[in-house]
PDB file of N, CA and C in Angstrom:
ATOM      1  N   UNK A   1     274.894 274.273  46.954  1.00  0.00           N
ATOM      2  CA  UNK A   1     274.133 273.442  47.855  1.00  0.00           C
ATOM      3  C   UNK A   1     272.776 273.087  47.278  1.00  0.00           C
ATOM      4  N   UNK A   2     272.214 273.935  46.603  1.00  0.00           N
ATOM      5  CA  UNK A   2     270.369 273.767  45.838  1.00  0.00           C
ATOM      6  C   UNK A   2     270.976 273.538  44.119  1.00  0.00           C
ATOM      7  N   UNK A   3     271.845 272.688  43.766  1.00  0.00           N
ATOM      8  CA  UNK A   3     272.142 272.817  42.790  1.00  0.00           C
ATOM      9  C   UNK A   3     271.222 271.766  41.601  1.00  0.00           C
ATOM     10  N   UNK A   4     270.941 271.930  40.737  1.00  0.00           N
ATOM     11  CA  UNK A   4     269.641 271.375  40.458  1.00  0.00           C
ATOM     12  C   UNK A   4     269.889 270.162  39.401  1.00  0.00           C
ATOM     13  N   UNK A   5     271.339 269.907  39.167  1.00  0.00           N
ATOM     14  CA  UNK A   5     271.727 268.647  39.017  1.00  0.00           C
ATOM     15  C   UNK A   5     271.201 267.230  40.227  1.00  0.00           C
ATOM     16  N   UNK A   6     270.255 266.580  40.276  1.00  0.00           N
ATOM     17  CA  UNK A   6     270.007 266.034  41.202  1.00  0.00           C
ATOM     18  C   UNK A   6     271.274 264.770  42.380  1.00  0.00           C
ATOM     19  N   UNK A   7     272.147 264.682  41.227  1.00  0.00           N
ATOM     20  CA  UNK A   7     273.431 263.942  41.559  1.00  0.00           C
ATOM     21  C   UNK A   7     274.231 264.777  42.186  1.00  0.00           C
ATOM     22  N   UNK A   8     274.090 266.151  42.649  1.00  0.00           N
ATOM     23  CA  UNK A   8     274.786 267.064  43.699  1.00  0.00           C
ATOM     24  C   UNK A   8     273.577 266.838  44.820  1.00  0.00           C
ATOM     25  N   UNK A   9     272.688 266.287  45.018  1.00  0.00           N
ATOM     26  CA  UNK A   9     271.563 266.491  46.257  1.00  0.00           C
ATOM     27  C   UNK A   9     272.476 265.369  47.438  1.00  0.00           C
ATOM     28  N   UNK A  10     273.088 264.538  46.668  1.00  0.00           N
ATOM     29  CA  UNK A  10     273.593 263.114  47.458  1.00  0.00           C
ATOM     30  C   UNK A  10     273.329 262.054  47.373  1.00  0.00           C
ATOM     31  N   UNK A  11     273.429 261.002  47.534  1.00  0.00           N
ATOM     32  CA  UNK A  11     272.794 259.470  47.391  1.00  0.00           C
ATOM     33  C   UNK A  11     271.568 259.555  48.913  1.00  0.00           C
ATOM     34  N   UNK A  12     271.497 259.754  49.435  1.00  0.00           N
ATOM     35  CA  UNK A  12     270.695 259.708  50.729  1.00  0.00           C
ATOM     36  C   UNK A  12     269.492 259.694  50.378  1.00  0.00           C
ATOM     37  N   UNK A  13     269.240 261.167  49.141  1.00  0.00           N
ATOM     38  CA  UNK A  13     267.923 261.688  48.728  1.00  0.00           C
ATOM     39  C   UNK A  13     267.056 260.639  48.198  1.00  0.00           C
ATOM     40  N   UNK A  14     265.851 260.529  48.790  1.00  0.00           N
ATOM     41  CA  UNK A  14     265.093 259.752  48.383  1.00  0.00           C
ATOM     42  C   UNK A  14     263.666 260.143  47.228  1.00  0.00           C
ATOM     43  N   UNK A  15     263.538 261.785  47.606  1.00  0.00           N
ATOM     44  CA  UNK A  15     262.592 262.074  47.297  1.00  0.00           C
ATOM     45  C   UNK A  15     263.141 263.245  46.702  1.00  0.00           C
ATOM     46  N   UNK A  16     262.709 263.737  45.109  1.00  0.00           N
ATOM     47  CA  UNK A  16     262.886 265.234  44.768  1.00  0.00           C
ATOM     48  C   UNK A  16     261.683 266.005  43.964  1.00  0.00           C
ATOM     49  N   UNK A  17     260.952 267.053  44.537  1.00  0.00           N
ATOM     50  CA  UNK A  17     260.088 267.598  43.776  1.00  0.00           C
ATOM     51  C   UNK A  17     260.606 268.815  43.168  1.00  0.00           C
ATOM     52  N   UNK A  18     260.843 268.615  41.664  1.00  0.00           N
ATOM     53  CA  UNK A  18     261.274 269.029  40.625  1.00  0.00           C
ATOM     54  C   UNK A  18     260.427 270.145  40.581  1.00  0.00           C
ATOM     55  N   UNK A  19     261.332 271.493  40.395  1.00  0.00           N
ATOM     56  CA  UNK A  19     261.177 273.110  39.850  1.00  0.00           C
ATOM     57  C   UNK A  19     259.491 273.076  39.209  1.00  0.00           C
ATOM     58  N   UNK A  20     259.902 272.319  38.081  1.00  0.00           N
ATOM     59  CA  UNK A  20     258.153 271.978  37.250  1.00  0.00           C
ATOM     60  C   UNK A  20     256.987 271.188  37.840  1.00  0.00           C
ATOM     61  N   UNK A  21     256.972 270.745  39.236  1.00  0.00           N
ATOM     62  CA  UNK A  21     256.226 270.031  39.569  1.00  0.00           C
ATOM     63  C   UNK A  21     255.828 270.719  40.408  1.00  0.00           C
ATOM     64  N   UNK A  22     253.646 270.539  40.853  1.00  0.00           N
ATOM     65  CA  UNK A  22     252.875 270.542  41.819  1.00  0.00           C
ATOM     66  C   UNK A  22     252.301 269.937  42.639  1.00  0.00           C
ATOM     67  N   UNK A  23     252.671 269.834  43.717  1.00  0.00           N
ATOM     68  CA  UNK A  23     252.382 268.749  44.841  1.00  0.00           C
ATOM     69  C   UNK A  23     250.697 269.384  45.418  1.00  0.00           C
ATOM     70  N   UNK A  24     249.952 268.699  45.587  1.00  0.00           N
ATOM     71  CA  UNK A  24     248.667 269.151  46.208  1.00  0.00           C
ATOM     72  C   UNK A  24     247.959 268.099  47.647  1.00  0.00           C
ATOM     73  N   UNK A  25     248.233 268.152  48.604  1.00  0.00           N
ATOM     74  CA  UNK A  25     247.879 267.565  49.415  1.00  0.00           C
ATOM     75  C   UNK A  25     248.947 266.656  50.558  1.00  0.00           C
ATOM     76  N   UNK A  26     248.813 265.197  51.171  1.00  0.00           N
ATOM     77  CA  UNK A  26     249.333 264.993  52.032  1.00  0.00           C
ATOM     78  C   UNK A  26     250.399 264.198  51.542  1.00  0.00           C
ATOM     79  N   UNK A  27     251.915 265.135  51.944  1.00  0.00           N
ATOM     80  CA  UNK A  27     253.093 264.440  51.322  1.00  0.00           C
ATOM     81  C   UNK A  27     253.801 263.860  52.412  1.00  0.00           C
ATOM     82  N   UNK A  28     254.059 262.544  52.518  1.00  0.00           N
ATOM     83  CA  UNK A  28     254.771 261.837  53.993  1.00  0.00           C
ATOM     84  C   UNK A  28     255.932 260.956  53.060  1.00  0.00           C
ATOM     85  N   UNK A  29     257.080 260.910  53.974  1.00  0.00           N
ATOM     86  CA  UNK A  29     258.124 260.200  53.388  1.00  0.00           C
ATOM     87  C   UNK A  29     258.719 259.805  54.154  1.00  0.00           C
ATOM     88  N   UNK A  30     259.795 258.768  54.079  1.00  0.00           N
ATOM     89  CA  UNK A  30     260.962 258.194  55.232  1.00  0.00           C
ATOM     90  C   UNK A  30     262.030 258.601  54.661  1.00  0.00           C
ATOM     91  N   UNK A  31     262.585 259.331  53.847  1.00  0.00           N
ATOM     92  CA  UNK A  31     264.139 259.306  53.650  1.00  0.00           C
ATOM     93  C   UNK A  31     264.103 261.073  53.965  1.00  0.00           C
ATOM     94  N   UNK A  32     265.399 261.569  52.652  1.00  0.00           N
ATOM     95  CA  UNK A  32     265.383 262.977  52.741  1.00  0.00           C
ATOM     96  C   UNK A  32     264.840 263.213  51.723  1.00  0.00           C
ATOM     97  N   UNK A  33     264.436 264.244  51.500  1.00  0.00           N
ATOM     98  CA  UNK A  33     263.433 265.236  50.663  1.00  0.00           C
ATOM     99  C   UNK A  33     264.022 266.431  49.953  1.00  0.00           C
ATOM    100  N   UNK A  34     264.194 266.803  48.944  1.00  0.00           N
ATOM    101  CA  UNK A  34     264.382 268.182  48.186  1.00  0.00           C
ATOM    102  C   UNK A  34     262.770 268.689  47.571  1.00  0.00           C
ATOM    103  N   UNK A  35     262.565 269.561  48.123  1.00  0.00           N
ATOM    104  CA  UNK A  35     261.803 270.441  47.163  1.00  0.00           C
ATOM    105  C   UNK A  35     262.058 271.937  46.213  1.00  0.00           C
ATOM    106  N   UNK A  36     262.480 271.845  45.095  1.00  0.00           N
ATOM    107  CA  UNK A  36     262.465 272.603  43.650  1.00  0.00           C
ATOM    108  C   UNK A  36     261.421 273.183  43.491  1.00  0.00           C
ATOM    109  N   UNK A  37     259.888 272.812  43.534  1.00  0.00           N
ATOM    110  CA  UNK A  37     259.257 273.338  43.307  1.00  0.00           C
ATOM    111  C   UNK A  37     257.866 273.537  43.837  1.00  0.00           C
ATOM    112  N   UNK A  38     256.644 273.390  44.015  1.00  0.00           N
ATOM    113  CA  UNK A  38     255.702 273.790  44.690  1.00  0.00           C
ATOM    114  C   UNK A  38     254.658 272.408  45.725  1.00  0.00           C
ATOM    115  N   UNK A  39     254.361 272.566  46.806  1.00  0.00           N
ATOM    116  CA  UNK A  39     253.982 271.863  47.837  1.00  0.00           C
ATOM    117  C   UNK A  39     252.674 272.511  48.378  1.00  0.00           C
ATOM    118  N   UNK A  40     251.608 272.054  47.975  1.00  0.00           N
ATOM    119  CA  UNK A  40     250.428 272.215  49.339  1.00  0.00           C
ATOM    120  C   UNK A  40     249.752 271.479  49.930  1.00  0.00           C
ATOM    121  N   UNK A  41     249.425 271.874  51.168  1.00  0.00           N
ATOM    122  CA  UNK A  41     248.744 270.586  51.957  1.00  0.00           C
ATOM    123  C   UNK A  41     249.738 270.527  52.833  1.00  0.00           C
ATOM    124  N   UNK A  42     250.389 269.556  53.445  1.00  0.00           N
ATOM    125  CA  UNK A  42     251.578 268.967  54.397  1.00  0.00           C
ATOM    126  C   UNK A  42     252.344 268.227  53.996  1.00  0.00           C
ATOM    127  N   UNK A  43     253.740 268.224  54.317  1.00  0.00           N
ATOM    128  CA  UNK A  43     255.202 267.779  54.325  1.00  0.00           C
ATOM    129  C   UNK A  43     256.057 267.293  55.088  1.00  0.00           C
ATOM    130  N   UNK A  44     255.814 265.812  55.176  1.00  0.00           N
ATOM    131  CA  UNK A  44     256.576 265.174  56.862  1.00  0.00           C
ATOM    132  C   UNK A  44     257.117 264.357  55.798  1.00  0.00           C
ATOM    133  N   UNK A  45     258.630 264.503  56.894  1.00  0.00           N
ATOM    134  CA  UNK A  45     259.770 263.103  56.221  1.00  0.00           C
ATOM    135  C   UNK A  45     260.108 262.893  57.906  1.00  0.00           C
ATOM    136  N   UNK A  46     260.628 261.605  57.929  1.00  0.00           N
ATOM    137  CA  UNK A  46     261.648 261.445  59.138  1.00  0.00           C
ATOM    138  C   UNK A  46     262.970 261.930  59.647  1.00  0.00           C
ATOM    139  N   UNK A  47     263.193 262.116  58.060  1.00  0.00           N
ATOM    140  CA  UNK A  47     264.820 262.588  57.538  1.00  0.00           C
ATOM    141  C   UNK A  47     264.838 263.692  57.236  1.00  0.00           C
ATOM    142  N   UNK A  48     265.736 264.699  56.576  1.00  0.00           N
ATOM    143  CA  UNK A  48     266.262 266.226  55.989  1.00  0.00           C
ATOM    144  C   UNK A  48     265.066 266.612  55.226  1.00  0.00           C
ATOM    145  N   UNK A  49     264.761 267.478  55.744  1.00  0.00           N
ATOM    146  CA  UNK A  49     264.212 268.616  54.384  1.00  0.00           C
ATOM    147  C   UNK A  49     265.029 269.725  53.526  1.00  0.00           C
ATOM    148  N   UNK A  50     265.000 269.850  52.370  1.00  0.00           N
ATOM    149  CA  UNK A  50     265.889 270.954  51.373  1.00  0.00           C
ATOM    150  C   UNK A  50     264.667 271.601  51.004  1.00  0.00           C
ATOM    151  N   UNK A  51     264.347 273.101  50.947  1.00  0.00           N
ATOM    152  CA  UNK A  51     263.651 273.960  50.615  1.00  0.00           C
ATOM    153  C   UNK A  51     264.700 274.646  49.465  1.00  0.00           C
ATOM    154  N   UNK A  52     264.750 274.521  48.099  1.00  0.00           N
ATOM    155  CA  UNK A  52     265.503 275.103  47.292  1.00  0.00           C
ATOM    156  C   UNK A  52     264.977 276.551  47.232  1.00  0.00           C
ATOM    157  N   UNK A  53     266.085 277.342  46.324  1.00  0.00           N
ATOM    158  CA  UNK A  53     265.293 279.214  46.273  1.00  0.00           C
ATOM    159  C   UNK A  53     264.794 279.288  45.401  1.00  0.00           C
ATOM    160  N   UNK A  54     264.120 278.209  44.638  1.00  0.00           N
ATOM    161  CA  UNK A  54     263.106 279.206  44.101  1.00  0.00           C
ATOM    162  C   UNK A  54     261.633 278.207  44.476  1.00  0.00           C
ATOM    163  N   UNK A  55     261.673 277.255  45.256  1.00  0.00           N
ATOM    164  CA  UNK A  55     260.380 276.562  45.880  1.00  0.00           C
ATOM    165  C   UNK A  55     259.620 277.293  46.597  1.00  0.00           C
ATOM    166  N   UNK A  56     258.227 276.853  46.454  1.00  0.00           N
ATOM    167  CA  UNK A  56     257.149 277.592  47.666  1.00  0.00           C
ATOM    168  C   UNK A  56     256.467 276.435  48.554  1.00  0.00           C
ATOM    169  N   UNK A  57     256.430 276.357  49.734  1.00  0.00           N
ATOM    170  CA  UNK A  57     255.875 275.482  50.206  1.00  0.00           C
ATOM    171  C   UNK A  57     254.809 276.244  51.112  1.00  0.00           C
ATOM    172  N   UNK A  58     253.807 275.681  51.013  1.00  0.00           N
ATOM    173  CA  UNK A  58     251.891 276.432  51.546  1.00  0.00           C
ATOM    174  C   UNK A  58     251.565 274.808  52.536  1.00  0.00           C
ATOM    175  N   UNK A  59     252.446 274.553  53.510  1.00  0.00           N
ATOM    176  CA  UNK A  59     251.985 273.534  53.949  1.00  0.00           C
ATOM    177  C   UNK A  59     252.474 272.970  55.645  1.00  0.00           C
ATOM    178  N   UNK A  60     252.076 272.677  56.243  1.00  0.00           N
ATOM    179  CA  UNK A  60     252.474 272.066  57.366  1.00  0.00           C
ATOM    180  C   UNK A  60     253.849 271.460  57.007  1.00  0.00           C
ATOM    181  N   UNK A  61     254.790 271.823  57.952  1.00  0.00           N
ATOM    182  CA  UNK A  61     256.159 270.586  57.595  1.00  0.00           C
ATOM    183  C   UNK A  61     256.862 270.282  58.587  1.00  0.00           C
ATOM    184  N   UNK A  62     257.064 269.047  58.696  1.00  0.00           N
ATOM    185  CA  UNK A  62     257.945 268.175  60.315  1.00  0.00           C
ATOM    186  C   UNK A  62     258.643 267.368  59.289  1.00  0.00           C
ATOM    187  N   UNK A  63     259.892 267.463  59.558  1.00  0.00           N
ATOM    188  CA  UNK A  63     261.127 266.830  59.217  1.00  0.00           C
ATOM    189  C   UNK A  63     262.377 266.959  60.532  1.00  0.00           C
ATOM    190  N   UNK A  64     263.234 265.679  60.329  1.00  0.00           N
ATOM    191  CA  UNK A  64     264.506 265.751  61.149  1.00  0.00           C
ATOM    192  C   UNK A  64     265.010 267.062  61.452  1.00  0.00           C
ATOM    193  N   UNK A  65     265.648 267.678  60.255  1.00  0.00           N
ATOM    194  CA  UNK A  65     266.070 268.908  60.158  1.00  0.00           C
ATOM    195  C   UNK A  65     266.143 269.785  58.723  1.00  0.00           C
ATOM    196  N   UNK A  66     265.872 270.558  59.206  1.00  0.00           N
ATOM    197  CA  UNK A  66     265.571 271.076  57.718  1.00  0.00           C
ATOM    198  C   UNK A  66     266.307 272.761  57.052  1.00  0.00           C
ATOM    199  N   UNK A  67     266.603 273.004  56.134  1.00  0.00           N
ATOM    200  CA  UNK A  67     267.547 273.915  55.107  1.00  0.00           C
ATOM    201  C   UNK A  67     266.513 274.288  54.182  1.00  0.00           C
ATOM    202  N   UNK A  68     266.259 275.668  54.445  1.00  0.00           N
ATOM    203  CA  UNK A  68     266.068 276.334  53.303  1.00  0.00           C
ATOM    204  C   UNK A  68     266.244 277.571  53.115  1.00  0.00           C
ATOM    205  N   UNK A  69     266.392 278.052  51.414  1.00  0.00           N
ATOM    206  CA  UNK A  69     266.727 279.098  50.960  1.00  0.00           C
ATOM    207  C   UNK A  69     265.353 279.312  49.646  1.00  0.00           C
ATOM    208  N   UNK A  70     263.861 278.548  49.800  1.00  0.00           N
ATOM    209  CA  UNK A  70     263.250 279.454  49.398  1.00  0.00           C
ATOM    210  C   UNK A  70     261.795 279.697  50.328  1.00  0.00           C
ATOM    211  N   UNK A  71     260.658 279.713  50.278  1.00  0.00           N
ATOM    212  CA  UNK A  71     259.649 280.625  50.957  1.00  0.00           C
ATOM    213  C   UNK A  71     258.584 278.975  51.557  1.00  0.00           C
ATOM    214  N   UNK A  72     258.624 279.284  53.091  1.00  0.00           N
ATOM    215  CA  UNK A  72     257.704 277.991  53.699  1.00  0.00           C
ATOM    216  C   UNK A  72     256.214 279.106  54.189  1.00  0.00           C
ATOM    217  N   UNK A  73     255.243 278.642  53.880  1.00  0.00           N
ATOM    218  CA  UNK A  73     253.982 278.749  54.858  1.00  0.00           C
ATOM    219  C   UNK A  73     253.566 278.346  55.461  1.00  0.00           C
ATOM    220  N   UNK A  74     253.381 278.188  57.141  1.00  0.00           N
ATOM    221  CA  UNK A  74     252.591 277.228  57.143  1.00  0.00           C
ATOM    222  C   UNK A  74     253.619 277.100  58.443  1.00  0.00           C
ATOM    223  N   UNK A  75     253.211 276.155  59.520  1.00  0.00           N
ATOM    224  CA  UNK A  75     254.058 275.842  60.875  1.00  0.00           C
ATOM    225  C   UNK A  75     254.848 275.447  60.592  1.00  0.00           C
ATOM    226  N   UNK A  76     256.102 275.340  61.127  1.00  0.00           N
ATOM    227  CA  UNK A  76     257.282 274.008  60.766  1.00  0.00           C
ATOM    228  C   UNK A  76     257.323 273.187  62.029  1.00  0.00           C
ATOM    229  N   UNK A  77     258.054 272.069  62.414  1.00  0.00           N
ATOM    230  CA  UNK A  77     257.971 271.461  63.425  1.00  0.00           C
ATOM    231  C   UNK A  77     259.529 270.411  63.050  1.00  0.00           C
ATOM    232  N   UNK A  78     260.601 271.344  63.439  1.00  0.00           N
ATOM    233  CA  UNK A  78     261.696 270.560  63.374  1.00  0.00           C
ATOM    234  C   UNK A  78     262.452 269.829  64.566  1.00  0.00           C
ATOM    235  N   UNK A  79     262.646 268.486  64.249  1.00  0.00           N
ATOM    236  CA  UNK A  79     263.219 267.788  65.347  1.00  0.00           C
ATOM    237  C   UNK A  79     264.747 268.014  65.991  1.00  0.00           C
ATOM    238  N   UNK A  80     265.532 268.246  64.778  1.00  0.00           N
ATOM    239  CA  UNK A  80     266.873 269.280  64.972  1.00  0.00           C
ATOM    240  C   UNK A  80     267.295 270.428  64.733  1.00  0.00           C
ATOM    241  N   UNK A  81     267.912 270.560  63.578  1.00  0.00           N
ATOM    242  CA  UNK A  81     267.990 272.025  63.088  1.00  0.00           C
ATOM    243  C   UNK A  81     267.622 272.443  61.924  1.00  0.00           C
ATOM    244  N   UNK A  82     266.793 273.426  61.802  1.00  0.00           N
ATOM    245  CA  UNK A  82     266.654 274.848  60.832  1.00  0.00           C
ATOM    246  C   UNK A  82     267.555 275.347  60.134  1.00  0.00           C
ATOM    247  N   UNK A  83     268.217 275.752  59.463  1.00  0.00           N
ATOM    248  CA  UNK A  83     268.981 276.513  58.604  1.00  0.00           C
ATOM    249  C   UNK A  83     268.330 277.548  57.584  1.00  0.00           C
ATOM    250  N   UNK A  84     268.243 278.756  57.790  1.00  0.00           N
ATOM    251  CA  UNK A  84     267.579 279.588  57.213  1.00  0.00           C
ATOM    252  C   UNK A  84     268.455 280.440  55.860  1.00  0.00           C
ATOM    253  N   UNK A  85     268.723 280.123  54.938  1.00  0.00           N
ATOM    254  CA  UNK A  85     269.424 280.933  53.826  1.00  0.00           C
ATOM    255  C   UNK A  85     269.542 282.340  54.077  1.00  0.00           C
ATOM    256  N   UNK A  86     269.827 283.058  53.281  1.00  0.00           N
ATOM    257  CA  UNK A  86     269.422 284.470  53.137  1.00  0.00           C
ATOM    258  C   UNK A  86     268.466 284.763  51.829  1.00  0.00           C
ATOM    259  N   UNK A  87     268.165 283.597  51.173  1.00  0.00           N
ATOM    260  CA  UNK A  87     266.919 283.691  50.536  1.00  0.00           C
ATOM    261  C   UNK A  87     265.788 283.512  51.144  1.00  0.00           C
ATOM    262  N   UNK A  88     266.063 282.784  52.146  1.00  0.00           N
ATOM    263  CA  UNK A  88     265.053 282.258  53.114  1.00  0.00           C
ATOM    264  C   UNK A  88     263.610 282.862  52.845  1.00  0.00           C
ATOM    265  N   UNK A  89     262.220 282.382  53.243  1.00  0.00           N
ATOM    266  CA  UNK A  89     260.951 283.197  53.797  1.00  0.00           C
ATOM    267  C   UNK A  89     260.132 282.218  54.276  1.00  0.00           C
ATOM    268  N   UNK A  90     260.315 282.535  55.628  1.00  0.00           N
ATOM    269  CA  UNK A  90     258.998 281.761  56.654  1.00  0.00           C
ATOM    270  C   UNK A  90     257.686 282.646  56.819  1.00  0.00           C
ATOM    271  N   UNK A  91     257.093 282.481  56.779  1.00  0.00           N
ATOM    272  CA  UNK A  91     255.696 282.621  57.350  1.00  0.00           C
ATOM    273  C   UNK A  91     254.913 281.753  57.960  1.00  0.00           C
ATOM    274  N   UNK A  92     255.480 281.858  59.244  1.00  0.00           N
ATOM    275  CA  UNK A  92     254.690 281.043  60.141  1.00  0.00           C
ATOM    276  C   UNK A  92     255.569 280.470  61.551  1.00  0.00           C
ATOM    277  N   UNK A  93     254.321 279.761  62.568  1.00  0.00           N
ATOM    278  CA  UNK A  93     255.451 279.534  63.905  1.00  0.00           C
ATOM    279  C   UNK A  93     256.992 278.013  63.407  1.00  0.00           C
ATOM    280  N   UNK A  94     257.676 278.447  64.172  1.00  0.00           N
ATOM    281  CA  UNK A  94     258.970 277.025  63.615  1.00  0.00           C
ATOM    282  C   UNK A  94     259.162 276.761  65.535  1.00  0.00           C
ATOM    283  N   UNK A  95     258.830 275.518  65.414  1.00  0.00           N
ATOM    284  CA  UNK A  95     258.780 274.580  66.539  1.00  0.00           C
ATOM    285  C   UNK A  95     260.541 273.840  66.415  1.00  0.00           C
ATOM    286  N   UNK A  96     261.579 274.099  66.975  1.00  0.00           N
ATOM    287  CA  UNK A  96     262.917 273.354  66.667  1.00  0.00           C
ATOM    288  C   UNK A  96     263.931 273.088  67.704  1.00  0.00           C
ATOM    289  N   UNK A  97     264.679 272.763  67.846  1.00  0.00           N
ATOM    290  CA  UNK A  97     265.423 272.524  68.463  1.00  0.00           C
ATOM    291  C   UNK A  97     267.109 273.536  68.946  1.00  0.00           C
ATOM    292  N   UNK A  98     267.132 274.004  66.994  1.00  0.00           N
ATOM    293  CA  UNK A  98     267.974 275.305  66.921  1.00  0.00           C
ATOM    294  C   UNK A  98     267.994 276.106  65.765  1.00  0.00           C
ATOM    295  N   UNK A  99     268.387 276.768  65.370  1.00  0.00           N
ATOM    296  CA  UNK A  99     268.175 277.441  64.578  1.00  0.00           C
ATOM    297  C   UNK A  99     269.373 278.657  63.841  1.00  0.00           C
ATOM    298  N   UNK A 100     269.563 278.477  62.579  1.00  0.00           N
ATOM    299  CA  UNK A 100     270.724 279.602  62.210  1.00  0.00           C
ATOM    300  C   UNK A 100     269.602 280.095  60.862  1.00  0.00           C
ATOM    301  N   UNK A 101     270.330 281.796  61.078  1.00  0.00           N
ATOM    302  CA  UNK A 101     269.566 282.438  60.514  1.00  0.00           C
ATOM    303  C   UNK A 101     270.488 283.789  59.856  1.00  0.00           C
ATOM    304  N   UNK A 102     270.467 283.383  58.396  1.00  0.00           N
ATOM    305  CA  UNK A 102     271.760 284.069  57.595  1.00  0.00           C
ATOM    306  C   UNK A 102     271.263 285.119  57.627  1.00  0.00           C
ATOM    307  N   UNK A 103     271.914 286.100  57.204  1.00  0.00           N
ATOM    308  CA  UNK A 103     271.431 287.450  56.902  1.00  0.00           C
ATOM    309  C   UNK A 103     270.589 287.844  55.885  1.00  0.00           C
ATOM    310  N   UNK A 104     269.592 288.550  55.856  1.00  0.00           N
ATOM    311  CA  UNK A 104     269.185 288.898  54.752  1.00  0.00           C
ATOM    312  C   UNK A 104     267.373 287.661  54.794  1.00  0.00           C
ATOM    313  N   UNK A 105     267.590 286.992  55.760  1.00  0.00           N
ATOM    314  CA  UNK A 105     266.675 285.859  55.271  1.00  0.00           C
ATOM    315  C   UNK A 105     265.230 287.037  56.333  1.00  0.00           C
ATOM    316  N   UNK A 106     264.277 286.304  55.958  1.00  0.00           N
ATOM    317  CA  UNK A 106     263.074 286.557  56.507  1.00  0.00           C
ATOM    318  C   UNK A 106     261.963 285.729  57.217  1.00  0.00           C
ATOM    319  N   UNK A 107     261.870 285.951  58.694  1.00  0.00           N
ATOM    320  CA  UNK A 107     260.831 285.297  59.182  1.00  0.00           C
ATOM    321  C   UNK A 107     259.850 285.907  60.043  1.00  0.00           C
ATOM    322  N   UNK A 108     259.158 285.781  59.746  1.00  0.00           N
ATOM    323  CA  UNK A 108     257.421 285.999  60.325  1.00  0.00           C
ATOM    324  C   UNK A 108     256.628 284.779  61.274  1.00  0.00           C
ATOM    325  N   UNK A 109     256.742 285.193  62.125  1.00  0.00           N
ATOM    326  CA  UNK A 109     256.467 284.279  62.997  1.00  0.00           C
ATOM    327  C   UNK A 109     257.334 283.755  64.321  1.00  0.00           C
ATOM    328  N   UNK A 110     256.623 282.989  65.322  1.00  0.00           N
ATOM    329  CA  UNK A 110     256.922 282.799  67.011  1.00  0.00           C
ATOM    330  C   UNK A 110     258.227 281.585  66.996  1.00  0.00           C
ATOM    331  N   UNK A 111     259.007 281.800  67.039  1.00  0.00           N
ATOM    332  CA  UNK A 111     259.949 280.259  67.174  1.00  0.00           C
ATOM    333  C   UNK A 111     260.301 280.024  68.786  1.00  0.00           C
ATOM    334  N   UNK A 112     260.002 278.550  68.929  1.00  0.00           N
ATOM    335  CA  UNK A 112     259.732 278.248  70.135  1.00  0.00           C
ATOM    336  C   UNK A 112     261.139 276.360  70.283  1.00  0.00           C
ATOM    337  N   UNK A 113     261.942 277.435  71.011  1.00  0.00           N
ATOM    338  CA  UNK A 113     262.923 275.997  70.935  1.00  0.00           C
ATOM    339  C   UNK A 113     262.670 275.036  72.251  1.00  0.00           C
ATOM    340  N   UNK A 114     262.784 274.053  71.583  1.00  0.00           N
ATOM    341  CA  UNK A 114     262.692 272.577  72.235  1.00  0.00           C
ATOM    342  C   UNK A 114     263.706 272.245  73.487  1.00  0.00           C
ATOM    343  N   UNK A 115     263.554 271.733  74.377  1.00  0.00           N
ATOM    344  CA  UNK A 115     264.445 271.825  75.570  1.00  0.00           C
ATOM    345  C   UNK A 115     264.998 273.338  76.011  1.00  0.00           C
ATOM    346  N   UNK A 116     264.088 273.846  76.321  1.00  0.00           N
ATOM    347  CA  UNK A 116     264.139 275.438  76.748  1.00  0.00           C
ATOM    348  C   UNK A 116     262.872 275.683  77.802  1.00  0.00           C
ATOM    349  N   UNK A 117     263.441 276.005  78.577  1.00  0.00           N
ATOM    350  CA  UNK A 117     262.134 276.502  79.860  1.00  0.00           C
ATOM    351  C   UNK A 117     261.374 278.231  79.178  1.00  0.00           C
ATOM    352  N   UNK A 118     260.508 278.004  78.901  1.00  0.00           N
ATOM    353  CA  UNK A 118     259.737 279.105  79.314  1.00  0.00           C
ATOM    354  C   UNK A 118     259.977 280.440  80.243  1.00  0.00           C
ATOM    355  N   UNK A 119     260.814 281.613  79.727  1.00  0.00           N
ATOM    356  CA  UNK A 119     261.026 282.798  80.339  1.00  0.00           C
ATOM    357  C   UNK A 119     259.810 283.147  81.290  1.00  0.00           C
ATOM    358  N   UNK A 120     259.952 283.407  82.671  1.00  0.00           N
ATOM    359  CA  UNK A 120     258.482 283.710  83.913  1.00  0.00           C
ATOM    360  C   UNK A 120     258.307 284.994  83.267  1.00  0.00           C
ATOM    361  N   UNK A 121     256.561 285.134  83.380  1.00  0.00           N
ATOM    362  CA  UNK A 121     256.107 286.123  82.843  1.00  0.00           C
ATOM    363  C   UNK A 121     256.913 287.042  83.789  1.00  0.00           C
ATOM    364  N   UNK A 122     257.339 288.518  83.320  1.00  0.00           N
ATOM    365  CA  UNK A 122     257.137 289.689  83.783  1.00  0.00           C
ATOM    366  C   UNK A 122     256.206 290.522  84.190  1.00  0.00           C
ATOM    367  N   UNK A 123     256.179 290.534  85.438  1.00  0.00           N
ATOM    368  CA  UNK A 123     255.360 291.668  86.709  1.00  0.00           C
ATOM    369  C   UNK A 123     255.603 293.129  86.297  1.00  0.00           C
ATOM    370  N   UNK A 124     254.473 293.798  85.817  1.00  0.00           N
ATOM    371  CA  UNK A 124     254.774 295.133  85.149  1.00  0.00           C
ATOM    372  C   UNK A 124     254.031 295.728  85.738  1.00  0.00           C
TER     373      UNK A 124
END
């Protein structure tokens, strides 16, 4: 699935930040997105996000829906679904809609799903 032939990502992909590359600041896009390799600052597409395993992302990120299997910092804010690897590493709140979460993966932080009422506080 993170295979680093870019002609396995799909024709869809519009955008790929390559293993060797450093992104520094505000990254916005309309298609789908792979990131390989390093992101800071913020990360909005309209479309898919790919977090490959060995990428780091240190940044705000809102995408459609988003897959990853390497390490996000930073809020997420997904419009559909999450997919968490078992390489996975969040650090930080994920704002989504749903969420799968393989074994082995790691997250730190509040996830708060979208079309969901608020559990009433408990009277203790």
């Amino acid at each position: 699935m993170f295979a680093k032939d870019s002609s396995e990502h799909g024709r869809d992909v519009e955008t790929i930040i390559g293993s060797t590359v450093k992104v520094d600041g505000n990254f916005v896009g309309g298609g789908d997105v792979v990131v390989e390799g390093h992101v800071a600052g913020s990360l909005k597409t309209s479309k898919s996000l790919r977090v490959g395993p060995g990428a780091v992302v240190k940044a705000e990120v809102e995408a459609a829906n988003i897959t990853v299997a390497g390490e996000i910092r930073g809020h997420i804010k997904c419009q559909g679904k999450i997919e968490l690897a078992s390489t996975a590493k969040i650090f930080g709140n994920v704002d989504t809609k749903s969420i799968v979460v393989a074994h082995g993966a790691i997250l730190h932080g509040k996830i708060t799903m979208a079309n969901q009422e608020p559990a009433p506080p408990t009277k203790g």
